[in-house]
Protein backbone atom coordinates (compact mmCIF):
# COMPACT_ATOMS: atom_id res chain seq x y z
CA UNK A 1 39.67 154.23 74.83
CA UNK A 2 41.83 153.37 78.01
CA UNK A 3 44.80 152.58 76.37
CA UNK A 4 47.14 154.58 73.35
CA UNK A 5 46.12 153.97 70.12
CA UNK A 6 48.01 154.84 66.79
CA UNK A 7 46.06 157.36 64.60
CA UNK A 8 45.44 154.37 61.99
CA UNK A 9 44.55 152.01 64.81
CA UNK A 10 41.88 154.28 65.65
CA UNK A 11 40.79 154.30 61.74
CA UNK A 12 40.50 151.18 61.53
CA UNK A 13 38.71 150.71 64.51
CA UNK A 14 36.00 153.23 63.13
CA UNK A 15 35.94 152.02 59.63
CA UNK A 16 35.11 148.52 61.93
CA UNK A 17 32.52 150.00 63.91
CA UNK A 18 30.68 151.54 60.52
CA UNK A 19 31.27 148.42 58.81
CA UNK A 20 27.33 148.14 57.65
CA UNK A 21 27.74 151.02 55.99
CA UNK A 22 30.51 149.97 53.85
CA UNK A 23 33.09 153.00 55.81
CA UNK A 24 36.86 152.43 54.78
CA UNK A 25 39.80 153.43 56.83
CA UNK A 26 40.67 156.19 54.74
CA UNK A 27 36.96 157.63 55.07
CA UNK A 28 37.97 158.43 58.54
CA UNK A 29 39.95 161.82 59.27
CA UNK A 30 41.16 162.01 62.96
CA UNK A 31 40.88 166.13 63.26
CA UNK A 32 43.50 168.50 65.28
CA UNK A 33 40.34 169.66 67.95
CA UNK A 34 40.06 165.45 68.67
CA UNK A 35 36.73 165.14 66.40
CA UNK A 36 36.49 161.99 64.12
CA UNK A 37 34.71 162.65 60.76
CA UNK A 38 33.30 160.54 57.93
CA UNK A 39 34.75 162.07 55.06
CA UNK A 40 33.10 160.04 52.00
CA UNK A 41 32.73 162.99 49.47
CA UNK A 42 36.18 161.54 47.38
CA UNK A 43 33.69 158.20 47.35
CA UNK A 44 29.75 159.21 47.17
CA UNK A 45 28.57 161.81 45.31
CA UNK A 46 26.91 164.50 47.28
CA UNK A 47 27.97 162.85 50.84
CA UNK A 48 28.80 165.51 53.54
CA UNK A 49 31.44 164.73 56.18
CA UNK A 50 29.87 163.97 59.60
CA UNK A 51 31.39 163.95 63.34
CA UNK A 52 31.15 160.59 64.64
CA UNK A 53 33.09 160.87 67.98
CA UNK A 54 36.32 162.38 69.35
CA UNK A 55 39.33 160.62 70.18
CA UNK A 56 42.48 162.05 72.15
């Protein structure tokens, strides 16, 4: 990303990309280190959160 971003921008820019798979804004958890996760345990039974990217 050339440009700034807001942390829900970015969200919803994931949730966009992952859209197949039925991934909702507040799936995605932007971490301190700059990884972004898939966090859809609260959601799917049994899912484990996955790295997707990193953002800064």
């Amino acid at each position: 990303m050339t440009e700034k971003h807001t942390k829900q921008e970015i969200r919803e820019m994931v949730a966009a990309r992952f859209a197949a798979d039925d991934v909702r804004p507040g799936e995605v958890v932007l971490k301190d280190n700059g990884d972004i996760v898939i966090d859809r345990r609260k959601t799917i039974r049994g899912a484990e959160p996955f790295v997707v990217g990193k953002w800064s």
